[in-house]
C-alpha atoms as a PDB file:
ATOM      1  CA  UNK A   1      21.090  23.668  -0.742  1.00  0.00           C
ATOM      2  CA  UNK A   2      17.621  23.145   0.808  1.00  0.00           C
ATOM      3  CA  UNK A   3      15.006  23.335  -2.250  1.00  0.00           C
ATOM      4  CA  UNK A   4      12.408  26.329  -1.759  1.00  0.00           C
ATOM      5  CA  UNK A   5       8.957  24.758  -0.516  1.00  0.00           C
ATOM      6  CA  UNK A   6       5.746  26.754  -1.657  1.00  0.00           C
ATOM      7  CA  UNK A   7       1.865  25.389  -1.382  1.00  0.00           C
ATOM      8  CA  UNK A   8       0.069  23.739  -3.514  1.00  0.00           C
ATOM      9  CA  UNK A   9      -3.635  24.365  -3.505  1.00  0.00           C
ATOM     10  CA  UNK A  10      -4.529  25.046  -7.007  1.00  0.00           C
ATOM     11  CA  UNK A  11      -7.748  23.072  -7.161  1.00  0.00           C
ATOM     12  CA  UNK A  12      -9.405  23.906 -10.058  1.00  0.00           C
ATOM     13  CA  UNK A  13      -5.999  23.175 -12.224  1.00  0.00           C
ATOM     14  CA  UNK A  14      -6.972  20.293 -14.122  1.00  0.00           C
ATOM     15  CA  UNK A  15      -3.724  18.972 -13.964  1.00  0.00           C
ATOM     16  CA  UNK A  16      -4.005  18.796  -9.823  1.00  0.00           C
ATOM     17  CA  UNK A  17      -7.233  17.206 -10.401  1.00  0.00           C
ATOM     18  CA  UNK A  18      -5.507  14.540 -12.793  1.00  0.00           C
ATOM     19  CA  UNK A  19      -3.480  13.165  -9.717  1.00  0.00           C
ATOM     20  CA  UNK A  20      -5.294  14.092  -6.573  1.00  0.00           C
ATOM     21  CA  UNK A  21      -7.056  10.834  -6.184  1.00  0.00           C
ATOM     22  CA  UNK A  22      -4.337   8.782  -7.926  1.00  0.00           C
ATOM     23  CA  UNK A  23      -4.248   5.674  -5.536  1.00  0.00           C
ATOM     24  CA  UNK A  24      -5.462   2.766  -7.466  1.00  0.00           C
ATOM     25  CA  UNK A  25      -8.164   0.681  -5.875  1.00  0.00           C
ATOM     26  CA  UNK A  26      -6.465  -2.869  -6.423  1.00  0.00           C
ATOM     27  CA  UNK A  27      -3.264  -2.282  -5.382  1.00  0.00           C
ATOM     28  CA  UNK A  28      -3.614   0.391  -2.511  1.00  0.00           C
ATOM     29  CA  UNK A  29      -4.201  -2.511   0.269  1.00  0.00           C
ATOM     30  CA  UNK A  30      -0.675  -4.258  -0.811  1.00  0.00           C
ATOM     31  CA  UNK A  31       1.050  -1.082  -1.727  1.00  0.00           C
ATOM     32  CA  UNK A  32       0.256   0.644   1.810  1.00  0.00           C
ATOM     33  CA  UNK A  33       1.409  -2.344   3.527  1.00  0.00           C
ATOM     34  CA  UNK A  34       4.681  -2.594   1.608  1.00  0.00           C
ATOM     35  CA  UNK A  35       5.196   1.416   2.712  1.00  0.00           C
ATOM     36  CA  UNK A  36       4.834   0.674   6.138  1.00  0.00           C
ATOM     37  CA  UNK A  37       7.818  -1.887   6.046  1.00  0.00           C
ATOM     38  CA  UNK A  38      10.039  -0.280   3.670  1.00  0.00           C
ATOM     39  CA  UNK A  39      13.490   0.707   5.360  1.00  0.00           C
ATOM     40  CA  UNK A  40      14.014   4.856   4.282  1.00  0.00           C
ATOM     41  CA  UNK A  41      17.017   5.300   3.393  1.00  0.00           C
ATOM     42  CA  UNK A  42      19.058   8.346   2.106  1.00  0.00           C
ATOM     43  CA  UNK A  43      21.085   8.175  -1.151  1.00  0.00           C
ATOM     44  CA  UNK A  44      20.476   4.930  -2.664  1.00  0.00           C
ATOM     45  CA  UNK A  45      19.031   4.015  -5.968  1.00  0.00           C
ATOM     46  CA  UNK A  46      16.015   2.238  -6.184  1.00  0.00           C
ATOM     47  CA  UNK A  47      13.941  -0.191  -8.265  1.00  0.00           C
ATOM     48  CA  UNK A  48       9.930  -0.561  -8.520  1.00  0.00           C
ATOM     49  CA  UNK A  49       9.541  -4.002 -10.627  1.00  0.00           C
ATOM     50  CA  UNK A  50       6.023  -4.000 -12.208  1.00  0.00           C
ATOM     51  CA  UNK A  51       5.510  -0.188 -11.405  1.00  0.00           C
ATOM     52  CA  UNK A  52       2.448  -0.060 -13.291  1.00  0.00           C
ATOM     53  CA  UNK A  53       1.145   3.393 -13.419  1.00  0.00           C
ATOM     54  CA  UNK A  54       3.111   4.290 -10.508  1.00  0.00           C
ATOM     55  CA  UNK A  55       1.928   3.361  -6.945  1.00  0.00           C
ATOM     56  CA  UNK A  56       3.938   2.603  -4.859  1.00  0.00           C
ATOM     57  CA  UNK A  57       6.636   3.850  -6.941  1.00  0.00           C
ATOM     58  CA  UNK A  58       5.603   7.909  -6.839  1.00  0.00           C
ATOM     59  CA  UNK A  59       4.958   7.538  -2.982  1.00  0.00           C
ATOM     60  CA  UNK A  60       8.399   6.251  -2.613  1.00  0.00           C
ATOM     61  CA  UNK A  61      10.310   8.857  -4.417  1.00  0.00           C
ATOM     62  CA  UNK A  62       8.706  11.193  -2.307  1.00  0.00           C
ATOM     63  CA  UNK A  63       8.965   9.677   1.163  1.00  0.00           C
ATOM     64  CA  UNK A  64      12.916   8.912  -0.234  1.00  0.00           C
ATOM     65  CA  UNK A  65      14.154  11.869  -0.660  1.00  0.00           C
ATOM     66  CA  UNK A  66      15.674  14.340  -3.737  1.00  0.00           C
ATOM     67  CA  UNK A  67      19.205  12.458  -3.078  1.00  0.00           C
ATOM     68  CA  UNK A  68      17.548   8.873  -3.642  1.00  0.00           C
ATOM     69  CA  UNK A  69      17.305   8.116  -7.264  1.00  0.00           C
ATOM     70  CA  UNK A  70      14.096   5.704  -8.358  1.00  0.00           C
ATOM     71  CA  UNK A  71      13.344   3.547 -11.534  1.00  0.00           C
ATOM     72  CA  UNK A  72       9.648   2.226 -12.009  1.00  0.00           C
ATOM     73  CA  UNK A  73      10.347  -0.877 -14.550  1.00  0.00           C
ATOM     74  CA  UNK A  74       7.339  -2.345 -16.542  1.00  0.00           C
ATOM     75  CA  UNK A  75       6.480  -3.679 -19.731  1.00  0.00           C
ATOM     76  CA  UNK A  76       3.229  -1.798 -19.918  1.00  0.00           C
ATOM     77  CA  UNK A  77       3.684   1.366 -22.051  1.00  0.00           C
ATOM     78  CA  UNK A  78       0.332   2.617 -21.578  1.00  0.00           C
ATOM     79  CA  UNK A  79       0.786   2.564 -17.871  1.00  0.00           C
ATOM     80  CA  UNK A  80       4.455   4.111 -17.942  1.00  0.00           C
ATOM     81  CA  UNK A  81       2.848   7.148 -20.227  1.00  0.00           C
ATOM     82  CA  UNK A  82       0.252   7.692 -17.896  1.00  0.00           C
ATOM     83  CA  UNK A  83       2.922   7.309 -14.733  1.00  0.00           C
ATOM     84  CA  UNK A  84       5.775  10.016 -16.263  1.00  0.00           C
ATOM     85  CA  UNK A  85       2.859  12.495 -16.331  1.00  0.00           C
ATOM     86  CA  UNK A  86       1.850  12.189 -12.702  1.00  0.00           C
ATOM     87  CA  UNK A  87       5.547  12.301 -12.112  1.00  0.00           C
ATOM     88  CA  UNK A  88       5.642  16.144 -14.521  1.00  0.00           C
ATOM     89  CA  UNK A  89       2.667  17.189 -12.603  1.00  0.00           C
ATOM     90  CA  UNK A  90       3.531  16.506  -8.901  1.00  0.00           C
ATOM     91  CA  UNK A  91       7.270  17.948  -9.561  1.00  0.00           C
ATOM     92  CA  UNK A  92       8.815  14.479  -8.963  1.00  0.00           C
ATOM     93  CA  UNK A  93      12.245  14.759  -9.986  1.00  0.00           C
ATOM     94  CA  UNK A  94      13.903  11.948  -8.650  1.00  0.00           C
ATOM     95  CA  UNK A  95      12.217   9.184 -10.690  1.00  0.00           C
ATOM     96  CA  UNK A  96      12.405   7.614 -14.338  1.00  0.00           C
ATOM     97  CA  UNK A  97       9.689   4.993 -15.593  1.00  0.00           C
ATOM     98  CA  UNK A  98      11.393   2.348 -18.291  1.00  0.00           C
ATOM     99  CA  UNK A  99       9.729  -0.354 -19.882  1.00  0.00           C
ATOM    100  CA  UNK A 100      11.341  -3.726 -20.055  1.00  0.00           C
ATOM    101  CA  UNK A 101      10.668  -7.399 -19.292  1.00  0.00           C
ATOM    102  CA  UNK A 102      11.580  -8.173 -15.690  1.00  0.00           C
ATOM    103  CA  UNK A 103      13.021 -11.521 -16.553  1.00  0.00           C
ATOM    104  CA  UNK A 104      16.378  -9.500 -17.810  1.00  0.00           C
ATOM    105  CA  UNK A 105      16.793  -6.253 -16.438  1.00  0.00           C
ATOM    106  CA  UNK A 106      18.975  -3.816 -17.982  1.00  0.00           C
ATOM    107  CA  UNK A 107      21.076  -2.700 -14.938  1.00  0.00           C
ATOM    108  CA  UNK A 108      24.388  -3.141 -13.532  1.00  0.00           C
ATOM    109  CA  UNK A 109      24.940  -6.164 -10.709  1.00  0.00           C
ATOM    110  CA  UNK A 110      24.715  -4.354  -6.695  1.00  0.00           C
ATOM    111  CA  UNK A 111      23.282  -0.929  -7.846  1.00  0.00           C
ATOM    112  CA  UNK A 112      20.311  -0.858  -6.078  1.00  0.00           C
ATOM    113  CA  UNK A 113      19.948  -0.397  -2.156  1.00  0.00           C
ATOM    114  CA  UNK A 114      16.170  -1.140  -1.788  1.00  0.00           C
ATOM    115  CA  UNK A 115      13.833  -3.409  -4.256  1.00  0.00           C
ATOM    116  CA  UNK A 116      10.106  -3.195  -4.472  1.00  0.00           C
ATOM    117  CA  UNK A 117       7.225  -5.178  -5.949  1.00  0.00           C
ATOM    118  CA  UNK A 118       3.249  -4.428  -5.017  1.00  0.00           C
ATOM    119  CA  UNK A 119       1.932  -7.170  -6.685  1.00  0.00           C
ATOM    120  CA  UNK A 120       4.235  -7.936  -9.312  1.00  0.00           C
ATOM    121  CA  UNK A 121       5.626 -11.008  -8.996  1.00  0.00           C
ATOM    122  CA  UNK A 122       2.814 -12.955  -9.371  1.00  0.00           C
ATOM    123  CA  UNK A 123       2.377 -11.013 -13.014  1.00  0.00           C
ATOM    124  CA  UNK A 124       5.862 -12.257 -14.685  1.00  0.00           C
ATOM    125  CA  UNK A 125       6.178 -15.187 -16.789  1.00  0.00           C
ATOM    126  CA  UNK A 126       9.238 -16.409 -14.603  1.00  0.00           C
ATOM    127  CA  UNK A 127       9.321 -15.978 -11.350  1.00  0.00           C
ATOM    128  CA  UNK A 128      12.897 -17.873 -10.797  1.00  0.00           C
ATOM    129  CA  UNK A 129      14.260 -15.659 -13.220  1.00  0.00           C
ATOM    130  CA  UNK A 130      13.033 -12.129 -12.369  1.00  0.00           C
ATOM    131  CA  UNK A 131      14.462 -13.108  -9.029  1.00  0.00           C
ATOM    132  CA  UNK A 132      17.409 -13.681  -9.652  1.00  0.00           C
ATOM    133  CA  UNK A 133      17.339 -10.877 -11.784  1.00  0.00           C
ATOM    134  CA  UNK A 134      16.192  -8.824  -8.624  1.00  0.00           C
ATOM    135  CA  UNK A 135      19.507 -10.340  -6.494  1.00  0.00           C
ATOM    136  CA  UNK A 136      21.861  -9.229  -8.969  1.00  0.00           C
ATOM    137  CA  UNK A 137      20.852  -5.781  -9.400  1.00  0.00           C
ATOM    138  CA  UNK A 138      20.856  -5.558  -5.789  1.00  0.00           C
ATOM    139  CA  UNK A 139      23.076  -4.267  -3.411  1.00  0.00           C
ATOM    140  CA  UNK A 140      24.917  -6.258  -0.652  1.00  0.00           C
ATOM    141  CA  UNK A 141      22.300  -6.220   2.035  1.00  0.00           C
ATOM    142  CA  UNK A 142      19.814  -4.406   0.178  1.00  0.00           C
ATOM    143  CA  UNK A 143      16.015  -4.839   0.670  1.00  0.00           C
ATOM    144  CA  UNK A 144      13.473  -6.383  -1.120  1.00  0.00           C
ATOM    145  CA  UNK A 145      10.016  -6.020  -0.447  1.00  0.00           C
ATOM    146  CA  UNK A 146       7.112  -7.741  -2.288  1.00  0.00           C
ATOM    147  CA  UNK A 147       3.550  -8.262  -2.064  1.00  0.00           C
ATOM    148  CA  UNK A 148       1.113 -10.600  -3.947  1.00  0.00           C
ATOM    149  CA  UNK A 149      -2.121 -11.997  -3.677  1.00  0.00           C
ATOM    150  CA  UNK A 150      -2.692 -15.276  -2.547  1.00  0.00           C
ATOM    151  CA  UNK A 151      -4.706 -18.343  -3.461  1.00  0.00           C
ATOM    152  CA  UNK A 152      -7.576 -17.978  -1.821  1.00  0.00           C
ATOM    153  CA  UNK A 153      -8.133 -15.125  -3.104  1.00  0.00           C
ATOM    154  CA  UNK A 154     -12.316 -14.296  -3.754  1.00  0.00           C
ATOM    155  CA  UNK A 155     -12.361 -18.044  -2.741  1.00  0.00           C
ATOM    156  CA  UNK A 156     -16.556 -17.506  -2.075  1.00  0.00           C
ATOM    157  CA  UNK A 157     -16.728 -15.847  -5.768  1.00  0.00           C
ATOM    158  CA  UNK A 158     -14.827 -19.482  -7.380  1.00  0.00           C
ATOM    159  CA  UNK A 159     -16.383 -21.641  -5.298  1.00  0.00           C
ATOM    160  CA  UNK A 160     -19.624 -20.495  -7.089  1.00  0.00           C
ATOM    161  CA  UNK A 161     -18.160 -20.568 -10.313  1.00  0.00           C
ATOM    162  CA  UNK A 162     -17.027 -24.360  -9.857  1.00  0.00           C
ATOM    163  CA  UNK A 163     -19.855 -25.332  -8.499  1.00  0.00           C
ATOM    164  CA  UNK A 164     -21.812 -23.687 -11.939  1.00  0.00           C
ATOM    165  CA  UNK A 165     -19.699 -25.147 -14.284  1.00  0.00           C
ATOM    166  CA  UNK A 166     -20.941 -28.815 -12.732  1.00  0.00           C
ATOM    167  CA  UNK A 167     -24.380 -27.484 -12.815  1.00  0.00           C
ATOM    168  CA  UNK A 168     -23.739 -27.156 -17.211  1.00  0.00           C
ATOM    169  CA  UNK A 169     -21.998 -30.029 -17.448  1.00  0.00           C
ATOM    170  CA  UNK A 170     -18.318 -28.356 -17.856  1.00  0.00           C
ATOM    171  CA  UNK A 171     -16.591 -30.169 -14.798  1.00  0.00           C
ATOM    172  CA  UNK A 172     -13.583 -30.489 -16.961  1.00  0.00           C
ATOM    173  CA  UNK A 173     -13.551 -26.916 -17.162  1.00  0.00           C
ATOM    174  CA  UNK A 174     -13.055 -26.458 -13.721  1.00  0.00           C
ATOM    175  CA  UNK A 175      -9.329 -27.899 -14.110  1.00  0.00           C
ATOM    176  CA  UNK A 176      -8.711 -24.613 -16.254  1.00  0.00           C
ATOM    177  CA  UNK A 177      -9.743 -22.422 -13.705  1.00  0.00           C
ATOM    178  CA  UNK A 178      -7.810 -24.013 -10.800  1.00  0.00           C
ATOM    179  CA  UNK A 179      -4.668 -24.184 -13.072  1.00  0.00           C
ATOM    180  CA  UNK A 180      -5.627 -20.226 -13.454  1.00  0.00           C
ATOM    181  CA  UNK A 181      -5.035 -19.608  -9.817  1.00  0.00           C
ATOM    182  CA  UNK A 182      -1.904 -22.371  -9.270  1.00  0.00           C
ATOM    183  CA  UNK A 183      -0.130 -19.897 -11.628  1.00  0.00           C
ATOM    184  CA  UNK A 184      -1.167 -16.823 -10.793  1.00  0.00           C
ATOM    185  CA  UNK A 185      -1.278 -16.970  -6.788  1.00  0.00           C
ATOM    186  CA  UNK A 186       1.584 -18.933  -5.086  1.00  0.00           C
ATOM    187  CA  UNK A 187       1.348 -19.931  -1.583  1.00  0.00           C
ATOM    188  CA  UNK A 188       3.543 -17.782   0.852  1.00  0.00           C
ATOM    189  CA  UNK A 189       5.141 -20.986   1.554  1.00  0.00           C
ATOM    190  CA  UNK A 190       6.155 -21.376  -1.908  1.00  0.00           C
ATOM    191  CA  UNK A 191       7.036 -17.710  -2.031  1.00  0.00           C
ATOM    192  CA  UNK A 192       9.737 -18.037   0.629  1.00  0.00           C
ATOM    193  CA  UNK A 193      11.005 -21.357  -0.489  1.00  0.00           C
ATOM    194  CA  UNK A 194      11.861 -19.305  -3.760  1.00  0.00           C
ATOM    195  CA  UNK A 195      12.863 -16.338  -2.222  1.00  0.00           C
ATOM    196  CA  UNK A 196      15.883 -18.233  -0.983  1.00  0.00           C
ATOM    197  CA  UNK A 197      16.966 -19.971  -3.450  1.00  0.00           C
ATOM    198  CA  UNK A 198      17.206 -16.832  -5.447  1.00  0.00           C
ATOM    199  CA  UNK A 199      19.945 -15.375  -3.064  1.00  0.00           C
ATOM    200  CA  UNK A 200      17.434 -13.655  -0.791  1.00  0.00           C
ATOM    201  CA  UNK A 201      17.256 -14.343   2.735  1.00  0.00           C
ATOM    202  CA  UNK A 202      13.404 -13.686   4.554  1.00  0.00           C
ATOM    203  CA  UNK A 203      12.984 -11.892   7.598  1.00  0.00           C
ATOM    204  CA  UNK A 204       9.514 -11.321   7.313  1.00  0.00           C
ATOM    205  CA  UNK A 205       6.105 -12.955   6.006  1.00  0.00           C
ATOM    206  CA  UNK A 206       3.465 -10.801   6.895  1.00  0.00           C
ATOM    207  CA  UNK A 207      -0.148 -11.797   5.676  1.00  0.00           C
ATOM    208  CA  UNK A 208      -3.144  -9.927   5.383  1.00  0.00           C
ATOM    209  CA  UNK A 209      -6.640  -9.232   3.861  1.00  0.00           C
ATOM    210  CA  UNK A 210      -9.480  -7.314   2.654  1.00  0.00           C
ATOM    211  CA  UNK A 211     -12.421  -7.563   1.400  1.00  0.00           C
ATOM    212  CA  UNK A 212     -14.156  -5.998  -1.753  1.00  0.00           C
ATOM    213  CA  UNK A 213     -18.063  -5.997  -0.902  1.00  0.00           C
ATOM    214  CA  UNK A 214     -21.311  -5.361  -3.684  1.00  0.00           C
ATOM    215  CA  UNK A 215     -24.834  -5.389  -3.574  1.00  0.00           C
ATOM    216  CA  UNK A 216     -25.175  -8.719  -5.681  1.00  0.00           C
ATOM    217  CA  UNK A 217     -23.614 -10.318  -8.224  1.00  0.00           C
ATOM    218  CA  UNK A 218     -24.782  -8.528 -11.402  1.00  0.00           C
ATOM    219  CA  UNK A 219     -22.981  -5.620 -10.123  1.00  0.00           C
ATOM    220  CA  UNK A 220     -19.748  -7.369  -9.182  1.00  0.00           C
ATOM    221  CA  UNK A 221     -19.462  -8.582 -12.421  1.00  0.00           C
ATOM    222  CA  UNK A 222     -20.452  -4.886 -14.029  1.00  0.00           C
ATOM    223  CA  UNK A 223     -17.760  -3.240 -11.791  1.00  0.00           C
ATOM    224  CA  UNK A 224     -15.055  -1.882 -13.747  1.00  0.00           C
ATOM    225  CA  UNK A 225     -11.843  -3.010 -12.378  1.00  0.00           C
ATOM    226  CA  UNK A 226     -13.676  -6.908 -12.341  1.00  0.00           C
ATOM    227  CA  UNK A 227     -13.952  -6.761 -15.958  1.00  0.00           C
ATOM    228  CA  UNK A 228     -11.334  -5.450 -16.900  1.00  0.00           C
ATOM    229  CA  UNK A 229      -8.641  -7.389 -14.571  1.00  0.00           C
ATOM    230  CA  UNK A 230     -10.472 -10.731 -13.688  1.00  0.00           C
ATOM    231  CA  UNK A 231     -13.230 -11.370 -16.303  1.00  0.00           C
ATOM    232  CA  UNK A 232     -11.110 -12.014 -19.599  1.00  0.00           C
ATOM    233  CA  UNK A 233      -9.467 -14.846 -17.785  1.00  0.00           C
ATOM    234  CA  UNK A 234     -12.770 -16.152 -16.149  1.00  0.00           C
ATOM    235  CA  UNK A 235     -13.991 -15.616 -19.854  1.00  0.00           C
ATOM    236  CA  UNK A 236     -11.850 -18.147 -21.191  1.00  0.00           C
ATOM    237  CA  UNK A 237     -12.206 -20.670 -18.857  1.00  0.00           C
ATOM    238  CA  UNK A 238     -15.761 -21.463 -20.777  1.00  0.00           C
ATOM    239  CA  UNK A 239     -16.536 -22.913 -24.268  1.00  0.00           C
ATOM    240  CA  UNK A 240     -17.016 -20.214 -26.581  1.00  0.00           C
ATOM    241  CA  UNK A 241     -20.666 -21.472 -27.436  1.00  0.00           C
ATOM    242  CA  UNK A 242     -21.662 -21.749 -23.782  1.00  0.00           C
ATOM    243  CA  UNK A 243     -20.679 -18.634 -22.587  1.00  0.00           C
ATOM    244  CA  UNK A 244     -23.704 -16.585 -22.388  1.00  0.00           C
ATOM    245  CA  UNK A 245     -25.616 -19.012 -20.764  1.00  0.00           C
ATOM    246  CA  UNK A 246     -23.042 -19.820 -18.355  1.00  0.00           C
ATOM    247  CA  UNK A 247     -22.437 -16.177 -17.263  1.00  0.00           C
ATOM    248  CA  UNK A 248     -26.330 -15.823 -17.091  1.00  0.00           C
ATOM    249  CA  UNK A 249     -26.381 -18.679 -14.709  1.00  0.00           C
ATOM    250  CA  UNK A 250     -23.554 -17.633 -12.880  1.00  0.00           C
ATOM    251  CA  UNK A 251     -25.090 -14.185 -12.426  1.00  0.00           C
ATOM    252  CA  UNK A 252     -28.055 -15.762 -10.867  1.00  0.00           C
ATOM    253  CA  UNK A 253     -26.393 -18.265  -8.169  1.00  0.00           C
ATOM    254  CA  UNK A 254     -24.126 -14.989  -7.679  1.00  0.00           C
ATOM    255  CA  UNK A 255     -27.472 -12.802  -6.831  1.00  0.00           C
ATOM    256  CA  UNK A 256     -28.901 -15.943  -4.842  1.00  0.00           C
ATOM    257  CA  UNK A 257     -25.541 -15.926  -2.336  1.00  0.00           C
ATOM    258  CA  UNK A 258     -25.626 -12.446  -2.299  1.00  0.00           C
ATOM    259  CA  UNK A 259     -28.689 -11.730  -1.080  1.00  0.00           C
ATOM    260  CA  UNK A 260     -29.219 -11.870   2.771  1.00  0.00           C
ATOM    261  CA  UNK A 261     -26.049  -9.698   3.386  1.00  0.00           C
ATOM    262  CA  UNK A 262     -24.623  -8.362  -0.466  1.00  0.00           C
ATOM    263  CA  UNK A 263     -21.620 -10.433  -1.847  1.00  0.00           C
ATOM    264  CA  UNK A 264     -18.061 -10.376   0.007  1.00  0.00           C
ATOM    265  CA  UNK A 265     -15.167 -11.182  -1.630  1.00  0.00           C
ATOM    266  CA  UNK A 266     -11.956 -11.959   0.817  1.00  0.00           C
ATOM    267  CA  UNK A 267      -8.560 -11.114  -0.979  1.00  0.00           C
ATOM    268  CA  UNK A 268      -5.846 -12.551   1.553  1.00  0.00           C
ATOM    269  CA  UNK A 269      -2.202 -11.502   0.281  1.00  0.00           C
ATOM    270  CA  UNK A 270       1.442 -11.542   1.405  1.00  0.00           C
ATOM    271  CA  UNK A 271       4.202  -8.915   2.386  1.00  0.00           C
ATOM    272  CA  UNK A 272       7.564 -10.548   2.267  1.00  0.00           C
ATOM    273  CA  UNK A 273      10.214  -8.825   3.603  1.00  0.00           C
ATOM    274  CA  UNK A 274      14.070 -10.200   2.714  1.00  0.00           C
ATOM    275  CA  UNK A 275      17.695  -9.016   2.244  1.00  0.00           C
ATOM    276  CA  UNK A 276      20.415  -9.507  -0.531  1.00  0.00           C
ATOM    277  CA  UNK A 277      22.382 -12.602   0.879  1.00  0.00           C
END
């Protein structure tokens, strides 16, 4: 039976205004990428590791089909609240958000036909393990798409920081911050290497970039999404004591670079495209 289709143009609903402009800044430039080279296919279930609060995992659902079923899986409650609603208000039917560690997922081996990850993978505290975890929930065959960020990622923004923790006499701090990025942003190389010892076999390895541009530094490090996401990690890289004027200095060599043509920070990343081997 073919559903009944009617408009939707109620614009002054404030639950249409709650999910109109629901694509997240941070992970838009992965997740779009990832939708360009996901394989639609009817009838198949589907898993979202590290679905966040729902992008790509919504879009998917949708583009999918009512006869594809879709499971966002994330250990952030919070975000998993916040993504069932925007699933109740857009009339998504076809999707289900659990929360769950990725490192043991709670599904039967070969049930899915497509696996996705929009910069997830880099998030877990076992990669190894989450995929394998991925391969044996997978189907025969089935895909598995992924993006992450990679190392150099706001390389201008850390070469500044490392060069200001010399400047106050914290050189050993700057070991902290490059073990911050080894763990956090893998090489694509490394990526692969993984991918394949996991039971996946790589077809693809698609990189890419943007950039995320401000006027100067005091307003990078004022914008939103920076302090929430970026500066509690770049927080603890410093002594507790030497903080403030760190950061003050910072903010200052920051404003300096910034200020013949604003600050530009590069974020190169990764779309790896594989199959179940």
């Amino acid at each position: 039976m073919i559903p009944t289709i009617s408009p939707l143009a109620d614009y002054e609903n404030a639950a249409f205004t709650d999910v109109y402009d629901e694509l997240p800044l941070w992970s838009a430039p992965f997740g779009l990428h990832l939708l360009e080279r996901v394989v639609l296919r009817d009838r198949i279930d589907v898993l979202d590791v590290g679905s966040g609060c729902g992008f790509p995992a919504l879009e998917l659902a949708q583009r999918m089909g009512r006869y594809c079923t879709l499971i966002g899986f994330d250990p952030w409650e919070a975000g998993l609240v916040r993504a069932r609603r925007k699933a109740a208000i857009m009339g998504i039917v076809n999707i289900s958000f659990i929360r769950g560690e990725a490192e043991q997922l709670p599904f039967r081996d070969g049930r899915f036909g497509l696996v996705t990850s929009n910069n997830g993978i880099n998030n877990v505290r076992e990669q190894v393990r989450v995929l394998q975890e991925c391969a044996r929930v997978a189907a025969p065959e089935a895909q598995f798409i992924l993006t992450v960020n990679l190392p150099g990622t706001m390389g201008s923004f850390y070469a500044i920081f490392e060069r200001t923790l010399g400047e106050c006499g914290l050189d050993g701090c700057a070991g902290i911050m490059r073990a911050h990025i080894e763990e956090k942003r893998k090489p694509a190389g490394y990526l692969t290497t993984l991918l394949e010892r996991t039971g996946w076999r790589v077809l693809t390895s698609e990189e890419g970039r943007f950039t995320m541009r401000y006027a100067d530094g005091t307003t990078m490090l004022q914008h939103f999404f920076i302090r929430a996401a970026f500066l509690p990690a770049w927080w603890e890289i410093v002594p507790v004591e030497q903080r403030s004027s760190f950061f003050t200095r910072l903010e200052r060599a920051l404003n300096a670079a910034a200020s013949v043509e604003g600050l530009v920070l590069d974020i190169p990343y990764v779309c790896i495209d594989c199959r179940r081997g």
